[in-house]
Protein backbone atom coordinates (compact mmCIF):
# COMPACT_ATOMS: atom_id res chain seq x y z
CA UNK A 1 -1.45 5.33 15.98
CA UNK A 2 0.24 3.20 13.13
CA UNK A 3 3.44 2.62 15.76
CA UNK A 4 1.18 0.80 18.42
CA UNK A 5 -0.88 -0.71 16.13
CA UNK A 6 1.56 -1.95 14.01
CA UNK A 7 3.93 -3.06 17.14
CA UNK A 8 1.19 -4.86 19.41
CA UNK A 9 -0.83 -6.75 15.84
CA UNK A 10 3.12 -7.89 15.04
CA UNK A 11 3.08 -9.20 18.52
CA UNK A 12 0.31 -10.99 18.22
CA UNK A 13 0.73 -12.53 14.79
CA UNK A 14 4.15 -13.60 15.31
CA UNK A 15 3.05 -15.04 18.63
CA UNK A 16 0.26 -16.96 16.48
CA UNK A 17 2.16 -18.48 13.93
CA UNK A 18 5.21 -19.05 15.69
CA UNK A 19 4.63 -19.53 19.57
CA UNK A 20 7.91 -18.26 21.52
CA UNK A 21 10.82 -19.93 20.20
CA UNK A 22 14.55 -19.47 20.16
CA UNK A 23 15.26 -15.76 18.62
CA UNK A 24 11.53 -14.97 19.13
CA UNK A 25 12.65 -11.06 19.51
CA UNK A 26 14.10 -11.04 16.51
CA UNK A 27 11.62 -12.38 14.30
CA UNK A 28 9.28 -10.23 15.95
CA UNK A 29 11.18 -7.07 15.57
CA UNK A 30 11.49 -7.73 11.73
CA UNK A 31 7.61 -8.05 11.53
CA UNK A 32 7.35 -4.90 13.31
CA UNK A 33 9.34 -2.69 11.10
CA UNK A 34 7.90 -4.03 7.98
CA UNK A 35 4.49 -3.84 9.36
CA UNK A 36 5.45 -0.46 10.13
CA UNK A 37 6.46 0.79 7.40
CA UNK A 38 3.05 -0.26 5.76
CA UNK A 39 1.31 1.19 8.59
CA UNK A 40 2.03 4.65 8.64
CA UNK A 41 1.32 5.58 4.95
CA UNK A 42 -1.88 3.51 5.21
CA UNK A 43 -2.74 5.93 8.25
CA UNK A 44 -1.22 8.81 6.93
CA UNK A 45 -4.04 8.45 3.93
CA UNK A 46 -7.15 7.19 5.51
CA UNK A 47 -7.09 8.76 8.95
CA UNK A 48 -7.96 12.20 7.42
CA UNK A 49 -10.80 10.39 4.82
CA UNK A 50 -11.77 8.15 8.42
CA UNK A 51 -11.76 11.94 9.93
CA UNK A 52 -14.87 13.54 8.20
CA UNK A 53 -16.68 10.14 8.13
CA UNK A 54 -16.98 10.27 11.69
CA UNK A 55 -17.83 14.27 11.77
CA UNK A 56 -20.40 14.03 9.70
CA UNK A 57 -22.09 11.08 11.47
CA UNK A 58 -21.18 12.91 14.91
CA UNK A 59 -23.49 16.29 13.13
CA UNK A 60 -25.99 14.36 12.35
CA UNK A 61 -26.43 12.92 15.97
């Protein structure tokens, strides 16, 4: 979940602030990795909290 998140939201950032320019790729790749890298221990923490939110609702319906 964090890898596609993180690699498509890098996308589109990059895209937003930069437009495509010369080494586009690059820059893009860079984003990614760092974004990733913030990603998955974000994710690795709250998808299990995120988890029982949404069973508990999901009982009560």
């Amino acid at each position: 979940m964090s890898l596609i998140m993180s690699f498509i939201m890098s996308f589109i950032i990059t895209y937003i602030n930069l437009d495509f320019v010369d080494g586009f790729v690059l820059i893009w790749l860079e984003a990614f990795i760092k974004a990733f890298a913030c990603a998955f221990p974000i994710i690795f923490v709250i998808a299990p909290v995120v988890h029982k939110i949404v069973h508990k609702l999901i009982v009560k319906i």
